[in-house]
Every structure is written in C-alpha cells, then in structure tokens.
N, C-alpha and C. Protein backbone atom coordinates (compact mmCIF):
# COMPACT_ATOMS: atom_id res chain seq x y z
N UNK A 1 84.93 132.35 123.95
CA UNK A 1 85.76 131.77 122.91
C UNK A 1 84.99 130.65 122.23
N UNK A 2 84.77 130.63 120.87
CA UNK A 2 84.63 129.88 120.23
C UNK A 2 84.86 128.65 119.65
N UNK A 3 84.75 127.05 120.04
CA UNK A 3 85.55 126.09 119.87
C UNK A 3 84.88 125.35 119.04
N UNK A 4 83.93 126.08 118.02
CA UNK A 4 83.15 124.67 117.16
C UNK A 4 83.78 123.93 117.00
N UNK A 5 83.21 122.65 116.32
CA UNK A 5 83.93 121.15 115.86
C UNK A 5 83.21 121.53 114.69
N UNK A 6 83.97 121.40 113.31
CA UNK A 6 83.07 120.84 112.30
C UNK A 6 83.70 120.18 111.60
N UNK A 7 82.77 119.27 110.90
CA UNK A 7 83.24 117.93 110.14
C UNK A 7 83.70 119.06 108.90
N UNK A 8 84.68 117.82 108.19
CA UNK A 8 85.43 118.39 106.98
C UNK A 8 85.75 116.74 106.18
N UNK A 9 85.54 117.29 105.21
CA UNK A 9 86.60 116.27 104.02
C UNK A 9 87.94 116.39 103.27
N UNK A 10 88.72 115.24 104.06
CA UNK A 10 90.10 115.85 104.20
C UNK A 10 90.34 115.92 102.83
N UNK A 11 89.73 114.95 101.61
CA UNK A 11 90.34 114.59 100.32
C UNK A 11 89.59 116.23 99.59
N UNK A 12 88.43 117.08 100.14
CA UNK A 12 88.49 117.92 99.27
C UNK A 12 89.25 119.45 100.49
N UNK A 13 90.02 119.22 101.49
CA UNK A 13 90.36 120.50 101.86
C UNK A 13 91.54 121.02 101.38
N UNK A 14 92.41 120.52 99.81
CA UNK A 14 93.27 121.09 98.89
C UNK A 14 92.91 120.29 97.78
N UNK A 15 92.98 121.49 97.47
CA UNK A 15 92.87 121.39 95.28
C UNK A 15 94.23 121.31 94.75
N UNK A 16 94.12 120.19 93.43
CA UNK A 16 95.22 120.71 92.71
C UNK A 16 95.44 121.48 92.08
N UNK A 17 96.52 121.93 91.69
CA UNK A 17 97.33 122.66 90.95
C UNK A 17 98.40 122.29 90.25
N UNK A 18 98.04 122.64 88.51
CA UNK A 18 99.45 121.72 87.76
C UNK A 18 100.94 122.55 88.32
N UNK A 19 101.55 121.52 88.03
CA UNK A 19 102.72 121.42 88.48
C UNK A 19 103.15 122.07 89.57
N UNK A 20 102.59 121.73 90.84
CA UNK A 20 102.50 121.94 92.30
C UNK A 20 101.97 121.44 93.50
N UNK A 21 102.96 121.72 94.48
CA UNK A 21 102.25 120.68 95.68
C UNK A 21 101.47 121.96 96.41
N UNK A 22 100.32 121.64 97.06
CA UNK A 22 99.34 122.43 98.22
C UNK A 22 99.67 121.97 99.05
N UNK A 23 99.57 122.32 100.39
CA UNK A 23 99.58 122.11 101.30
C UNK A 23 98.44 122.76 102.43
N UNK A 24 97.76 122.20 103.40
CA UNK A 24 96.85 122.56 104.57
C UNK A 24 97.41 122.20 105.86
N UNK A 25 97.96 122.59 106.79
CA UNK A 25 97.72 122.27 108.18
C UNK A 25 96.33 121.85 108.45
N UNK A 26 96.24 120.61 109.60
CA UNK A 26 94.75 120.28 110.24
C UNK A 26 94.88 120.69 111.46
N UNK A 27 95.92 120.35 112.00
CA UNK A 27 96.20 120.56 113.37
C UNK A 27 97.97 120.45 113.88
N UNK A 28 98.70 121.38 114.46
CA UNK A 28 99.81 121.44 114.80
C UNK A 28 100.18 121.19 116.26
N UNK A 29 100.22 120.47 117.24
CA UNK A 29 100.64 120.63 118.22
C UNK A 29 102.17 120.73 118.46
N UNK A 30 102.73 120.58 119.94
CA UNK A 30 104.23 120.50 120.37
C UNK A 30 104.35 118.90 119.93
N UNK A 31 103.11 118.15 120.43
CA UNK A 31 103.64 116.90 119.99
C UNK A 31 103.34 116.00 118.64
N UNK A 32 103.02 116.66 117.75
CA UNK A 32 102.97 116.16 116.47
C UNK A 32 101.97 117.45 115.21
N UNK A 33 101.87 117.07 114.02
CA UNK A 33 101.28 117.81 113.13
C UNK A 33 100.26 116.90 112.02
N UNK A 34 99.32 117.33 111.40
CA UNK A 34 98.63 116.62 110.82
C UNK A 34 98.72 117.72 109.54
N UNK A 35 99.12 117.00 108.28
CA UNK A 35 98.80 117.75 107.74
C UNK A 35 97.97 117.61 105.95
N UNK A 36 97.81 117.67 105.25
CA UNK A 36 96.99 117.37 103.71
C UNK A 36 97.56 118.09 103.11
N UNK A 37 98.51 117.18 101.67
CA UNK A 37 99.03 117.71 100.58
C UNK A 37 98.29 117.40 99.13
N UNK A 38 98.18 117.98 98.09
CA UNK A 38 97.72 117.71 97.41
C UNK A 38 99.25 117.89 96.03
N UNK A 39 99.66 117.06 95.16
CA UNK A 39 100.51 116.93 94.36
C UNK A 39 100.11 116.81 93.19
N UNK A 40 100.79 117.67 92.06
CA UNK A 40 100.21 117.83 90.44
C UNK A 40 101.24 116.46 90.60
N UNK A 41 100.39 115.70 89.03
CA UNK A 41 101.43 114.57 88.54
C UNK A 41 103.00 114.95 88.17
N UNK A 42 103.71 114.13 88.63
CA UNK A 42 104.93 114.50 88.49
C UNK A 42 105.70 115.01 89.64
N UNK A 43 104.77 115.56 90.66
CA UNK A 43 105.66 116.86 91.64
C UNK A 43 105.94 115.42 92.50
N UNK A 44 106.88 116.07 93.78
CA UNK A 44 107.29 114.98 94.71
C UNK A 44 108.52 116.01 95.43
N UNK A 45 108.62 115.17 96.34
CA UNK A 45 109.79 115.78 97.48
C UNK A 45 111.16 114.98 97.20
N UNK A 46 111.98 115.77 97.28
CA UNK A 46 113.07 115.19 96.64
C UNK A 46 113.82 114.37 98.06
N UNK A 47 114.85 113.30 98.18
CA UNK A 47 115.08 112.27 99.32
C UNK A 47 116.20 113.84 100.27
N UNK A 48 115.09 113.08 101.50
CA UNK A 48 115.44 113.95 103.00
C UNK A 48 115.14 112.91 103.58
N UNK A 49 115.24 113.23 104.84
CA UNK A 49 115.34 112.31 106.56
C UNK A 49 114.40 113.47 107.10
N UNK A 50 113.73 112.81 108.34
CA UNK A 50 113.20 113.55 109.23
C UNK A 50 113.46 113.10 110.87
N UNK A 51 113.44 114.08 111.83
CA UNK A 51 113.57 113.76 113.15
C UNK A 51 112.65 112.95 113.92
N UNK A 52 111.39 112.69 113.01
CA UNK A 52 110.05 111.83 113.95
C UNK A 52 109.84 110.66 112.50
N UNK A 53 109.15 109.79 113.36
CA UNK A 53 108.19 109.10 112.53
C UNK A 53 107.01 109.47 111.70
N UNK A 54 106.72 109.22 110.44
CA UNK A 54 105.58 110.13 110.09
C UNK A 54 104.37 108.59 109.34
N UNK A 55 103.06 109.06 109.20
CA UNK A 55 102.25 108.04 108.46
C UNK A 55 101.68 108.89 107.61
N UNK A 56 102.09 108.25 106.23
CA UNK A 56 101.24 108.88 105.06
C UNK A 56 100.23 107.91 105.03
N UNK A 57 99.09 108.50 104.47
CA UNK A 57 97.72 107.73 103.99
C UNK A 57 97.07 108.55 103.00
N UNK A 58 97.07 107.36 101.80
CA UNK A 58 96.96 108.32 100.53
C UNK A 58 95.13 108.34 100.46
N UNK A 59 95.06 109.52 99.96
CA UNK A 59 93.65 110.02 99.93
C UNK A 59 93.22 109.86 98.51
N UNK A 60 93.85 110.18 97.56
CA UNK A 60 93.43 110.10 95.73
C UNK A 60 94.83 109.93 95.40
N UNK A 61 94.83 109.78 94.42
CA UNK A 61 95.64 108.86 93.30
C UNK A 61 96.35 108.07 93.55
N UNK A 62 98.10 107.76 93.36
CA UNK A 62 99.17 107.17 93.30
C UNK A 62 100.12 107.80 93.06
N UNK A 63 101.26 107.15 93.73
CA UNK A 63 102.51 108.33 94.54
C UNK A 63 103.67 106.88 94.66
N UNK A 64 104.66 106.84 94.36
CA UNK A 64 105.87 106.37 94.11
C UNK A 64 106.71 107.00 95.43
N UNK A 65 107.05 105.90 96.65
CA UNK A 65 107.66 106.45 97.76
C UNK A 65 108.84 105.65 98.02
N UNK A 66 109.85 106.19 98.45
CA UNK A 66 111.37 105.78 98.39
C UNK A 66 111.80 105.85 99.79
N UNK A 67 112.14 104.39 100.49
CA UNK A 67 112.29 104.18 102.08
C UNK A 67 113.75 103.83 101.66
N UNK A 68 114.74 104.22 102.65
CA UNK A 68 116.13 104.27 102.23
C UNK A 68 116.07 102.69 101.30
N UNK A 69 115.85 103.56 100.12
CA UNK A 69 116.20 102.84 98.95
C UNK A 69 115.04 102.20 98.35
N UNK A 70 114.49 101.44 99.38
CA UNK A 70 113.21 100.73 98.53
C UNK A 70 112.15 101.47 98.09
N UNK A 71 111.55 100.78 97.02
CA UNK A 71 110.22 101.72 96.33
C UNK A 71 109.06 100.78 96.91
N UNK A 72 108.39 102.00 97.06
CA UNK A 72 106.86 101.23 97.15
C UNK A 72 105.53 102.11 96.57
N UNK A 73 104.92 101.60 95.80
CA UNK A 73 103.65 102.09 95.64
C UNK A 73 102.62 101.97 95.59
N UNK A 74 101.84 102.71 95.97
CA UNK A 74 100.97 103.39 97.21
C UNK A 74 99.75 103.76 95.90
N UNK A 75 98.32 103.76 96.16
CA UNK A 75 97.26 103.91 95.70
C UNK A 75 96.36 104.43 96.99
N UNK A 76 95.24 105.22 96.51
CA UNK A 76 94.36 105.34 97.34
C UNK A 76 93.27 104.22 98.54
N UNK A 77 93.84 104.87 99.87
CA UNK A 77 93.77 104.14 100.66
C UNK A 77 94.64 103.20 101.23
N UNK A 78 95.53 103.30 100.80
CA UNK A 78 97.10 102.44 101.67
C UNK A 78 97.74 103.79 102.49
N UNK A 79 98.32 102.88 103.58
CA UNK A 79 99.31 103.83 104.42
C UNK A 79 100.20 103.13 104.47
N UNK A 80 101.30 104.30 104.99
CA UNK A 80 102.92 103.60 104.84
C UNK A 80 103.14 104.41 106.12
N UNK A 81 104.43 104.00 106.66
CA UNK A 81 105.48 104.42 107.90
C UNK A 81 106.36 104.97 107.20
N UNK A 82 106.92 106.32 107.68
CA UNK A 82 107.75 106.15 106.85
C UNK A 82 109.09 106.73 108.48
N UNK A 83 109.85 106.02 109.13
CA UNK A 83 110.62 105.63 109.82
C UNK A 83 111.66 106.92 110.09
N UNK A 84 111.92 107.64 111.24
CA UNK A 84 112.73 108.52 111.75
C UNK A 84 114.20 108.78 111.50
N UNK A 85 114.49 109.51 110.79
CA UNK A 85 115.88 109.56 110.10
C UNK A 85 116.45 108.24 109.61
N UNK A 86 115.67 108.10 108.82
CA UNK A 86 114.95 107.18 107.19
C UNK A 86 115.38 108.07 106.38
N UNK A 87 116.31 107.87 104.81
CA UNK A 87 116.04 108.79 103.96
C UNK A 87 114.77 108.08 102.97
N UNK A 88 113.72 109.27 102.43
CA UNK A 88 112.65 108.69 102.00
C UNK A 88 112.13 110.10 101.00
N UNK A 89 111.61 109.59 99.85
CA UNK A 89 111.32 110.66 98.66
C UNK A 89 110.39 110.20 97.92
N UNK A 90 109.48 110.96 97.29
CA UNK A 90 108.07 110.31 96.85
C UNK A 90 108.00 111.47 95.56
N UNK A 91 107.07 110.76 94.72
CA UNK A 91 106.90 111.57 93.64
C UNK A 91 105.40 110.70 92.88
N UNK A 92 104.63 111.59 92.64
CA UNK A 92 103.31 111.88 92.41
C UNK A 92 103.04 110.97 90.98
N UNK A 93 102.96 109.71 90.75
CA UNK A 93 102.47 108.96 89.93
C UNK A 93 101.45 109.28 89.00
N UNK A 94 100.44 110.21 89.89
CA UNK A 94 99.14 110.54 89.02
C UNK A 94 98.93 111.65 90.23
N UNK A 95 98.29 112.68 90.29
CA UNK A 95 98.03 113.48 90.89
C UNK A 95 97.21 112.63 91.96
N UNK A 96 98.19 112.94 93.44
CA UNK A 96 97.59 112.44 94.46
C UNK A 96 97.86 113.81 95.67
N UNK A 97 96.58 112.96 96.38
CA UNK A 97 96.69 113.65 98.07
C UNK A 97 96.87 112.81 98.76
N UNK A 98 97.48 113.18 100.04
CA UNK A 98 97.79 112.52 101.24
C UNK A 98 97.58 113.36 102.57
N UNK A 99 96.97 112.72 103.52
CA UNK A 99 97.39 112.76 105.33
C UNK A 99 98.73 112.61 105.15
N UNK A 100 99.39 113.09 105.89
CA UNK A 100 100.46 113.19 106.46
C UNK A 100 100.88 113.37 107.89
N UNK A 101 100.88 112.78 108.71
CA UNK A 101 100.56 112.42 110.53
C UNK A 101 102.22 112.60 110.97
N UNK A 102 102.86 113.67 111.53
CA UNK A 102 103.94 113.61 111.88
C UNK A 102 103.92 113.53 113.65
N UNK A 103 104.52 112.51 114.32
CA UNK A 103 104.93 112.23 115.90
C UNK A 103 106.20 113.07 116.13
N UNK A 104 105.65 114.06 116.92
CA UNK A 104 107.20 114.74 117.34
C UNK A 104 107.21 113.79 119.00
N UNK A 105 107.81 112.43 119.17
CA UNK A 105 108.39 112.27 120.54
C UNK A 105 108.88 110.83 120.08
C-alpha cells in the first residue's frame, strides 16, 4: 500500500469559478474534516448552526462573516472561530478561499 506524503498548496488546490463555490476535501476523519473552498465574489453560505466548532483561515481575498449577529471581516491571512451551534453566514467580498478545520468532539 501506498502512503506517499506530498506537499501541496492549499491556496492553489481549488480554482474559481464565477458565480460558485468549489470545494476540496484534505482530509476527513471520525474526528474532524479539513477542508478548501474557493468562492466567486458574491457567493456565500446562507446563516446555519453547526454541531462542532470550526476555524476558518482565509487563504485569498475577503469574505464578510456573520457570528450570531456580529459581522466581521476577514482578509487574507486572518482566522476566525466560528463557535458550535453559533448561527453564522459569510459571503464572499471579493473572490476568496478558505481552510476550513471542522472538530467533530
């Protein structure tokens, strides 16, 4: 069985696409997921809650993120918490990517 390691660059392993989010899995376990989105300007997730804690860390552009209620925005190279059944909604300022680090425990 084959287990290479190889290096990667997370900011080029999704391309954009106008008016659409990409998405990559890095790694999925039972106890959490890693994953890289890439967002056309404009796109965004509309306000949900989640069952874990998650850390975004923006990779390129700027992204407008909504923590029950408050705004904050986010440029390349800031990370945020964004807090376990939290409602929280983000929308793509300028075409950005992000890590996205979800803790399932």
């Amino acid at each position: 069985m084959n287990n290479e390691v190889m290096p990667n660059s997370l900011v080029d392993m999704v391309n954009y696409q106008k008016d659409a989010v990409v998405s990559k899995t890095v790694i999925e376990k039972n106890t959490g997921t890693v994953t890289v989105f890439a967002f056309g300007m404009g796109q965004g997730l509309s306000e949900h809650t989640a069952p874990f804690d998650a850390l975004v860390q923006v990779l390129d552009g700027e992204v407008k993120i909504r923590i029950s209620g408050k705004p904050f925005n986010l440029k390349q190279g800031d990370i945020i918490i964004m807090p376990a059944n939290e409602p929280h909604a983000l929308k793509a300022v300028s075409n950005f990517k992000m890590l996205l680090t979800m803790i399932r425990s």
